[in-house]
PDB file of N, CA and C in Angstrom:
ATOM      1  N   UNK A   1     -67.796-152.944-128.449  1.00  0.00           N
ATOM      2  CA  UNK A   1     -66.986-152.126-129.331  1.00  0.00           C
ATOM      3  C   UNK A   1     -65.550-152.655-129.326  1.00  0.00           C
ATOM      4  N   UNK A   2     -64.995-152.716-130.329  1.00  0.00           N
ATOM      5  CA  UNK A   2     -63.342-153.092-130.586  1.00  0.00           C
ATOM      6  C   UNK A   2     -62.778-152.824-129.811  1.00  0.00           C
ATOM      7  N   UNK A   3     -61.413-153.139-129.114  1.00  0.00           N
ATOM      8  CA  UNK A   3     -60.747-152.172-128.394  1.00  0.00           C
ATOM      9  C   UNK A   3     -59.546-151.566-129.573  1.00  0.00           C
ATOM     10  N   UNK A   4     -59.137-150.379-130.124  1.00  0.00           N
ATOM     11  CA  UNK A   4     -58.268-150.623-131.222  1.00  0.00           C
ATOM     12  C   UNK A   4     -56.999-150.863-131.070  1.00  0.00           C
ATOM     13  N   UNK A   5     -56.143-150.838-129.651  1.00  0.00           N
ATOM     14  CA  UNK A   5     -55.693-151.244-129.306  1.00  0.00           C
ATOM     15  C   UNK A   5     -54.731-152.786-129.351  1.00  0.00           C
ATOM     16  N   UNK A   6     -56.047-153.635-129.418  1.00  0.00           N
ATOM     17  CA  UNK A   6     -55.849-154.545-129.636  1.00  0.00           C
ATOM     18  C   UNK A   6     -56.067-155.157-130.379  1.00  0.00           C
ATOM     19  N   UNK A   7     -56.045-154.409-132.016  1.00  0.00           N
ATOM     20  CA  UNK A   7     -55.507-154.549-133.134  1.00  0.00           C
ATOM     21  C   UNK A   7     -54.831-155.966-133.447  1.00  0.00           C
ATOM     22  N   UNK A   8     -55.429-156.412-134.405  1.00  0.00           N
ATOM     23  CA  UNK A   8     -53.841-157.655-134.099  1.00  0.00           C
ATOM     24  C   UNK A   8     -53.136-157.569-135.851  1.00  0.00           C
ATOM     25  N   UNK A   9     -52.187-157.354-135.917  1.00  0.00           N
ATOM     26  CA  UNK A   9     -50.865-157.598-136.596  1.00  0.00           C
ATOM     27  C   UNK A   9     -51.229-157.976-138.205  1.00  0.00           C
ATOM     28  N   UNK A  10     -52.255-159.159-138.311  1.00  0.00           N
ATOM     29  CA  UNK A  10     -52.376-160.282-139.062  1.00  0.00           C
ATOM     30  C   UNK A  10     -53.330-159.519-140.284  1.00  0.00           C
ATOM     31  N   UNK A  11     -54.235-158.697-139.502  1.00  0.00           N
ATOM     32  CA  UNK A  11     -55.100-157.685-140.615  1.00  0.00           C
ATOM     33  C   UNK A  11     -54.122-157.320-141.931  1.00  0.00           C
ATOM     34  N   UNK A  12     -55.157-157.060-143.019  1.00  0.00           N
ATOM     35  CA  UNK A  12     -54.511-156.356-143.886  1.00  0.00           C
ATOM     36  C   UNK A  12     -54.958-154.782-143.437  1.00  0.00           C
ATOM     37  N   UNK A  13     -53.960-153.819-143.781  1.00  0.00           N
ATOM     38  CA  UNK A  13     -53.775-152.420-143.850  1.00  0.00           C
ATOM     39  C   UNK A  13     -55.698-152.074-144.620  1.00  0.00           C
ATOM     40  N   UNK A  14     -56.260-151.405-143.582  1.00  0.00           N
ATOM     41  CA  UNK A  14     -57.318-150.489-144.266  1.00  0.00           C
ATOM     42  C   UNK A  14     -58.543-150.170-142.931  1.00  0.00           C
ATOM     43  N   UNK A  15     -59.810-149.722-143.371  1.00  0.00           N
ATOM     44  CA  UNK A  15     -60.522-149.260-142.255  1.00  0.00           C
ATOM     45  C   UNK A  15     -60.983-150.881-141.195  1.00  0.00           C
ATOM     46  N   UNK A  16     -61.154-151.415-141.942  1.00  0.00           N
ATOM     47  CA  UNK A  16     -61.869-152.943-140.502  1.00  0.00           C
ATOM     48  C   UNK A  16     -60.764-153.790-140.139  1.00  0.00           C
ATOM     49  N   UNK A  17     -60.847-153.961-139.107  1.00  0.00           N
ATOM     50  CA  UNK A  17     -59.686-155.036-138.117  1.00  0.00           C
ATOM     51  C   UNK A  17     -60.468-155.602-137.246  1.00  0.00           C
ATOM     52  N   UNK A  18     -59.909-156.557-136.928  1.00  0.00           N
ATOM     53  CA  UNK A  18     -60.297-157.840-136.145  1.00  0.00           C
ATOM     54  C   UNK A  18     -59.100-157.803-134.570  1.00  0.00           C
ATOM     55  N   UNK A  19     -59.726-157.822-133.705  1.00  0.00           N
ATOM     56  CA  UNK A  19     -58.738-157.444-132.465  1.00  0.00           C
ATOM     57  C   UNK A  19     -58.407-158.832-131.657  1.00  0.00           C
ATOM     58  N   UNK A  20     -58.082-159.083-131.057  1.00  0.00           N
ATOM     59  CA  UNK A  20     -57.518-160.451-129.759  1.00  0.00           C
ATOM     60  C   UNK A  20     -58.226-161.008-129.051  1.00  0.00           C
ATOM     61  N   UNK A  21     -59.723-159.931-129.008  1.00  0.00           N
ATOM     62  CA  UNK A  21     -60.867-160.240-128.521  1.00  0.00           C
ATOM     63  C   UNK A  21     -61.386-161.022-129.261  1.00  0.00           C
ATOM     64  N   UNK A  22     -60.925-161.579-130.422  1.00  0.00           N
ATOM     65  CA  UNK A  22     -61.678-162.524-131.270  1.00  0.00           C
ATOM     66  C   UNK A  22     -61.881-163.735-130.218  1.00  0.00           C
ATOM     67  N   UNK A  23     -63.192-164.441-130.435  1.00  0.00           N
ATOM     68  CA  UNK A  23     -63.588-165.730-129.629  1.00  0.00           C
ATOM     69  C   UNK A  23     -63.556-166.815-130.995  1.00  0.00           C
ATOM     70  N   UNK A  24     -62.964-166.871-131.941  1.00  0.00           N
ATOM     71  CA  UNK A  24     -62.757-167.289-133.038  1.00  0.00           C
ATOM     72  C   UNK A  24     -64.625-168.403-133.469  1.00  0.00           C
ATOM     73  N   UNK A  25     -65.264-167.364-133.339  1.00  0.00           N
ATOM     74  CA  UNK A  25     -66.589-167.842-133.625  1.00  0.00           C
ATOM     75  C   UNK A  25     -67.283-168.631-135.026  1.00  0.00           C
ATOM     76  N   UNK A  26     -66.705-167.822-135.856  1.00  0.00           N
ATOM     77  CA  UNK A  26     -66.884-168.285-136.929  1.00  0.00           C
ATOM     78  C   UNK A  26     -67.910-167.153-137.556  1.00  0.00           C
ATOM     79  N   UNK A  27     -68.410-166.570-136.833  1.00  0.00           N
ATOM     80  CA  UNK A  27     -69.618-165.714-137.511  1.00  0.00           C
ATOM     81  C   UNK A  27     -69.675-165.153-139.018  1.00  0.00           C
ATOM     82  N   UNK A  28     -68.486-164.007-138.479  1.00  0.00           N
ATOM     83  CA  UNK A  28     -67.975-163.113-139.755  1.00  0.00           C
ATOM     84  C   UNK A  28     -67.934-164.003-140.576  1.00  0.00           C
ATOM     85  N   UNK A  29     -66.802-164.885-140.871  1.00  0.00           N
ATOM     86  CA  UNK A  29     -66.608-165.417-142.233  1.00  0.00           C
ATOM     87  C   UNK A  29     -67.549-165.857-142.498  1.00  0.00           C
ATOM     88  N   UNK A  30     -68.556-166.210-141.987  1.00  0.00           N
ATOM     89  CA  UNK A  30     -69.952-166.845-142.625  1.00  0.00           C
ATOM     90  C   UNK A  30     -70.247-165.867-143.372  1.00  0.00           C
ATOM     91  N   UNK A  31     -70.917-164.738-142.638  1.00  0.00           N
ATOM     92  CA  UNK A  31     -70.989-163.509-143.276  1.00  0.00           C
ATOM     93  C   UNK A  31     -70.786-163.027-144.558  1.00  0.00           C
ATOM     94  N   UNK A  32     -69.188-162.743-144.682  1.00  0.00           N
ATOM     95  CA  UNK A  32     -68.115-162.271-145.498  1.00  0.00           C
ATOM     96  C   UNK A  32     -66.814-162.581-145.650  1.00  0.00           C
ATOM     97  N   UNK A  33     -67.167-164.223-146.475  1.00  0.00           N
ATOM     98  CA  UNK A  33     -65.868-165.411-146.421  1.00  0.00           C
ATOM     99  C   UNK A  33     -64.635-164.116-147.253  1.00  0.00           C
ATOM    100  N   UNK A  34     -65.304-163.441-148.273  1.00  0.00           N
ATOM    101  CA  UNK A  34     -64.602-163.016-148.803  1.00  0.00           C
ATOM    102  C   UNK A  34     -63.336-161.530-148.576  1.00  0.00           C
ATOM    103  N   UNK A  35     -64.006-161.360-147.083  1.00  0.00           N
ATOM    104  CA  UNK A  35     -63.305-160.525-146.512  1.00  0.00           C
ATOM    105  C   UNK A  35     -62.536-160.884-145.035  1.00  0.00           C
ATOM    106  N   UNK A  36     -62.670-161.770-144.010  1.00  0.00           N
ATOM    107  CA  UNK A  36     -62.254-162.285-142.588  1.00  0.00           C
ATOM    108  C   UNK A  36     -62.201-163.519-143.325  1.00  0.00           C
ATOM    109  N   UNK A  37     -60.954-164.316-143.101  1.00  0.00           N
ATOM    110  CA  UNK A  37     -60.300-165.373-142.808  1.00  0.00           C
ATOM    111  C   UNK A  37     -59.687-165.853-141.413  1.00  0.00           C
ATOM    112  N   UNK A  38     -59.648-167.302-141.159  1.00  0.00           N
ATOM    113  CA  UNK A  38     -59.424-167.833-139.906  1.00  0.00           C
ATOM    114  C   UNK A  38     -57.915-167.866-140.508  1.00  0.00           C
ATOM    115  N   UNK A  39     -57.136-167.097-139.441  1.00  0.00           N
ATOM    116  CA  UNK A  39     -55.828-167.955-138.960  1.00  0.00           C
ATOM    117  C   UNK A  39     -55.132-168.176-138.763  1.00  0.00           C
ATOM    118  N   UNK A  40     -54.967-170.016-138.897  1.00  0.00           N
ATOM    119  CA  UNK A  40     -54.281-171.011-138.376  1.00  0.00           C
ATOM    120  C   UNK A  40     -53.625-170.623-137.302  1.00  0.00           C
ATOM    121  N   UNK A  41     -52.610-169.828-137.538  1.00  0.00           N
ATOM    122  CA  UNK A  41     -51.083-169.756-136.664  1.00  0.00           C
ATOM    123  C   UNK A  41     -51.904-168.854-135.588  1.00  0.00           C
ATOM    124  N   UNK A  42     -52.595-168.050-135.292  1.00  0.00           N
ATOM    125  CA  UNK A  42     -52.843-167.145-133.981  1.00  0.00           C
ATOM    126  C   UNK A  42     -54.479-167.736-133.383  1.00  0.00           C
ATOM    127  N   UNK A  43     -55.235-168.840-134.170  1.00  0.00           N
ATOM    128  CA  UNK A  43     -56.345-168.909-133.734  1.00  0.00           C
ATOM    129  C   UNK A  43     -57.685-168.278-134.340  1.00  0.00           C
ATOM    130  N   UNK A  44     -57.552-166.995-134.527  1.00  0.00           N
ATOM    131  CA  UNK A  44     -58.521-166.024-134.731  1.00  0.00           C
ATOM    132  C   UNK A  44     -58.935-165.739-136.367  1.00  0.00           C
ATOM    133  N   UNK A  45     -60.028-164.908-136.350  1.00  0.00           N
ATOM    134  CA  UNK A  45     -60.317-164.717-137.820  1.00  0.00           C
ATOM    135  C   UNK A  45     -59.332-163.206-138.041  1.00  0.00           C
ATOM    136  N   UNK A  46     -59.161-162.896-139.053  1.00  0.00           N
ATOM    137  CA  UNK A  46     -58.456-161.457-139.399  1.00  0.00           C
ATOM    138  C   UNK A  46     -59.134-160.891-140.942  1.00  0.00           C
ATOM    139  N   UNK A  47     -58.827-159.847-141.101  1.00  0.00           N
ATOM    140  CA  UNK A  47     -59.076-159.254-142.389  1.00  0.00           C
ATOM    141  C   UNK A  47     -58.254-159.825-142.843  1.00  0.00           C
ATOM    142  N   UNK A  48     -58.650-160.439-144.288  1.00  0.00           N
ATOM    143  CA  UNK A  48     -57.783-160.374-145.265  1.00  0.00           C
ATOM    144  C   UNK A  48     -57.890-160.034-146.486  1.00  0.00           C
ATOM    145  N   UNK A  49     -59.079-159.042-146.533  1.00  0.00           N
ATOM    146  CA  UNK A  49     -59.360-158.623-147.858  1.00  0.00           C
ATOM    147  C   UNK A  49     -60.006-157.374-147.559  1.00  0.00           C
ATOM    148  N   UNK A  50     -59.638-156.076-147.614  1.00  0.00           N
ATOM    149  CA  UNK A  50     -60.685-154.337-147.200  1.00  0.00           C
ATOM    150  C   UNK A  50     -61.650-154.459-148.514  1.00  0.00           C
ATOM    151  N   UNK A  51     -62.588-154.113-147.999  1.00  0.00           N
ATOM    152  CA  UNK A  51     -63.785-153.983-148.996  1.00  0.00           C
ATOM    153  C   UNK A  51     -63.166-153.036-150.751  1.00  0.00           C
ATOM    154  N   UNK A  52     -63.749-153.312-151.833  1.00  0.00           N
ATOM    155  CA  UNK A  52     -63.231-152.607-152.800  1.00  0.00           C
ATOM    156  C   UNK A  52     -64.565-151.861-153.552  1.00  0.00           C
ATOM    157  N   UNK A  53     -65.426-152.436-152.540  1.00  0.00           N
ATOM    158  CA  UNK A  53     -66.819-151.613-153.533  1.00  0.00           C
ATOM    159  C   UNK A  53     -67.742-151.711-152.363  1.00  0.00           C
ATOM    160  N   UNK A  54     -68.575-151.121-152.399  1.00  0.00           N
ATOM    161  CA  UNK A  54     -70.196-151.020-151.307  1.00  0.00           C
ATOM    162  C   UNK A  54     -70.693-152.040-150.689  1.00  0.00           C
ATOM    163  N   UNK A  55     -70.662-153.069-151.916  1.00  0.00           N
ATOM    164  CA  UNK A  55     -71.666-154.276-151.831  1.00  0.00           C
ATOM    165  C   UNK A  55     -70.629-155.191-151.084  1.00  0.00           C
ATOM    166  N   UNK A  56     -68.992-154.949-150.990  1.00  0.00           N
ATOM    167  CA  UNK A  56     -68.086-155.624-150.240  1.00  0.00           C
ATOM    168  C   UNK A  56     -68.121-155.021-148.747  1.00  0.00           C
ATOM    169  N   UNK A  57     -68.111-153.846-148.861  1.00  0.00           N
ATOM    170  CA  UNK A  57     -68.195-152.889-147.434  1.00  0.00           C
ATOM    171  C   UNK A  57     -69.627-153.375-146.501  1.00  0.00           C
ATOM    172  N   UNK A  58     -71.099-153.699-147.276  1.00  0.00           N
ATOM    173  CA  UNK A  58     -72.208-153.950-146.734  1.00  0.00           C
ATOM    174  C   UNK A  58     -71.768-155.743-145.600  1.00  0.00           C
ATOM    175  N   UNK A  59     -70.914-156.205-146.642  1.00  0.00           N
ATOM    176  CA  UNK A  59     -71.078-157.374-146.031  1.00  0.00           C
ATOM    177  C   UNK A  59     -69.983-157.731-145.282  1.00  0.00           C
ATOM    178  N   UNK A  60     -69.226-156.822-145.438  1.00  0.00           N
ATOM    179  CA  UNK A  60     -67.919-156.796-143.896  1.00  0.00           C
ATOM    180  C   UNK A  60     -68.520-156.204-142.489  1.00  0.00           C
ATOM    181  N   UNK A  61     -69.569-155.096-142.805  1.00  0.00           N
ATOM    182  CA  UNK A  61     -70.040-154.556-141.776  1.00  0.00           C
ATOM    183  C   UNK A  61     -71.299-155.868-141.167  1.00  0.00           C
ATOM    184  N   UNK A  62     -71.916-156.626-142.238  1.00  0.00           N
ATOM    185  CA  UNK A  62     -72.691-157.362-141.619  1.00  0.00           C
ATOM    186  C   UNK A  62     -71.759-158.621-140.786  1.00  0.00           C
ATOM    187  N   UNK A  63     -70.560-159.102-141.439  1.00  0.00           N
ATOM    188  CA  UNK A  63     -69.602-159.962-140.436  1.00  0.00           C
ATOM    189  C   UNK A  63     -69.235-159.174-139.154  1.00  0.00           C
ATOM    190  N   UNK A  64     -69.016-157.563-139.162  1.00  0.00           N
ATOM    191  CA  UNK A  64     -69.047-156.857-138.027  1.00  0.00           C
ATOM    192  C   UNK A  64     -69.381-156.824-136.828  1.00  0.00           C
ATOM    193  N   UNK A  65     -71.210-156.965-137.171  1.00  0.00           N
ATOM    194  CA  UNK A  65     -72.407-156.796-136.595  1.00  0.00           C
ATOM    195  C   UNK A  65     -72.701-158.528-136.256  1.00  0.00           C
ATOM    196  N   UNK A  66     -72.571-159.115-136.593  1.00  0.00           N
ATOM    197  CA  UNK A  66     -72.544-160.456-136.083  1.00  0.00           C
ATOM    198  C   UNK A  66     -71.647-160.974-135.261  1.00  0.00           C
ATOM    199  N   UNK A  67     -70.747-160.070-134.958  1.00  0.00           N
ATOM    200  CA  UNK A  67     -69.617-160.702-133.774  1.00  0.00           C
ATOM    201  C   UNK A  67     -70.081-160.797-132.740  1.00  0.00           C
ATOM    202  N   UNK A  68     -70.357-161.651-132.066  1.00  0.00           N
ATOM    203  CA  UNK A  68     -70.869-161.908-130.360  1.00  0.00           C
ATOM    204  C   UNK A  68     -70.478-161.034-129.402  1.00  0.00           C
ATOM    205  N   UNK A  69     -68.961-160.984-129.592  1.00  0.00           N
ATOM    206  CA  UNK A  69     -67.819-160.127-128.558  1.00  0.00           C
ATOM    207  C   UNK A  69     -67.308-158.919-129.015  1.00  0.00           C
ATOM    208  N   UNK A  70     -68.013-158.204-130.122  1.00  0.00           N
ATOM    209  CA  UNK A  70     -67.927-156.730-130.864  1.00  0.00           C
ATOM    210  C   UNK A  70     -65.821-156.792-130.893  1.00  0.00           C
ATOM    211  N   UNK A  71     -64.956-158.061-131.493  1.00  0.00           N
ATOM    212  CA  UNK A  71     -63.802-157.545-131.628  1.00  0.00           C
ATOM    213  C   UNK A  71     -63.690-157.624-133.140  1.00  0.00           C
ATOM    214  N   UNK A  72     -64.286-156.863-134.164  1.00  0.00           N
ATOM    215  CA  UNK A  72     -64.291-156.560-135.350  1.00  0.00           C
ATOM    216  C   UNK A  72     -64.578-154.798-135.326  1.00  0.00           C
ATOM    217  N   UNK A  73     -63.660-154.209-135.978  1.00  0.00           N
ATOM    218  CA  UNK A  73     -63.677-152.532-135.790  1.00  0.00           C
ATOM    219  C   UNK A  73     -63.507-152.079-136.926  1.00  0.00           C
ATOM    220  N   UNK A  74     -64.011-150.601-137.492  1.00  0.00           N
ATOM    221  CA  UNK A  74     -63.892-150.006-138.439  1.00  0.00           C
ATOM    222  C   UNK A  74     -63.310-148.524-138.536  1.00  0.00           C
ATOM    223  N   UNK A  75     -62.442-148.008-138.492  1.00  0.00           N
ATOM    224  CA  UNK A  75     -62.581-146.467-139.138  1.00  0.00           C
ATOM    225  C   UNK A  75     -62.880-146.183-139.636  1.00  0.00           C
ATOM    226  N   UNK A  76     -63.219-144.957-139.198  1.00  0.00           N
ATOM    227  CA  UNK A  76     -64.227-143.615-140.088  1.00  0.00           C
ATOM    228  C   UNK A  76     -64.572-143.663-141.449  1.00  0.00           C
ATOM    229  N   UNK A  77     -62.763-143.858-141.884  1.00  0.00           N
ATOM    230  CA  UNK A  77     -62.748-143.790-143.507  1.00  0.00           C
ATOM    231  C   UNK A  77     -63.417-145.132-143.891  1.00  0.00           C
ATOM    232  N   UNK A  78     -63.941-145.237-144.973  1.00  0.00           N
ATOM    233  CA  UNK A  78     -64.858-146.250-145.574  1.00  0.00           C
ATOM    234  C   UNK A  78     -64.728-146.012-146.919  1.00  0.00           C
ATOM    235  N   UNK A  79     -65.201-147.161-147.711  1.00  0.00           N
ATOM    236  CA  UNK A  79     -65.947-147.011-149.245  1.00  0.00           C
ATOM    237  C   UNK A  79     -67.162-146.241-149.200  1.00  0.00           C
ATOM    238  N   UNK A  80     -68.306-146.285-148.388  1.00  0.00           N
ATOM    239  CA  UNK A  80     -69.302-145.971-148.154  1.00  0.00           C
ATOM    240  C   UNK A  80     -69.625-144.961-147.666  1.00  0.00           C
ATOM    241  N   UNK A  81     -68.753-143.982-147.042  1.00  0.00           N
ATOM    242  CA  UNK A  81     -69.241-143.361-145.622  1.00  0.00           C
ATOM    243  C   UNK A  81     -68.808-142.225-146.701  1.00  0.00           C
TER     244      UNK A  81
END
């Protein structure tokens, strides 16, 4: 599970973040290039795009669920939920 805590900075503003715990795997963006981007300057992947419809939300949660080291997190609030 995320720690939310350790939040990192680089996210855009909305429910999924990417925390410090990133092992910069690559998973997510495989996932959902169109939502987690790598980078450069800190190493790690980050949000850079909050879902804007379902079918965007399905496949942020599947970059989610593919994190090795669970540092991809969501709040409550959603498109979906």
């Amino acid at each position: 599970m995320a720690t939310p805590s350790e939040r990192l900075s680089e996210n855009v503003p909305g429910p999924f973040y990417v925390t410090s715990e990133c092992i910069d795997c690559d998973l997510c963006r495989e996932a959902a290039p169109e939502i987690y981007r790598r980078n450069d300057d800190i190493g790690y992947s980050v949000v850079h795009h909050q879902p804007a419809a379902p079918e965007e939300e399905a496949r942020a949660v599947e970059g989610m669920e593919a994190c090795p080291v669970e540092a991809i997190g969501r709040e409550p609030t959603s498109v979906i939920d």
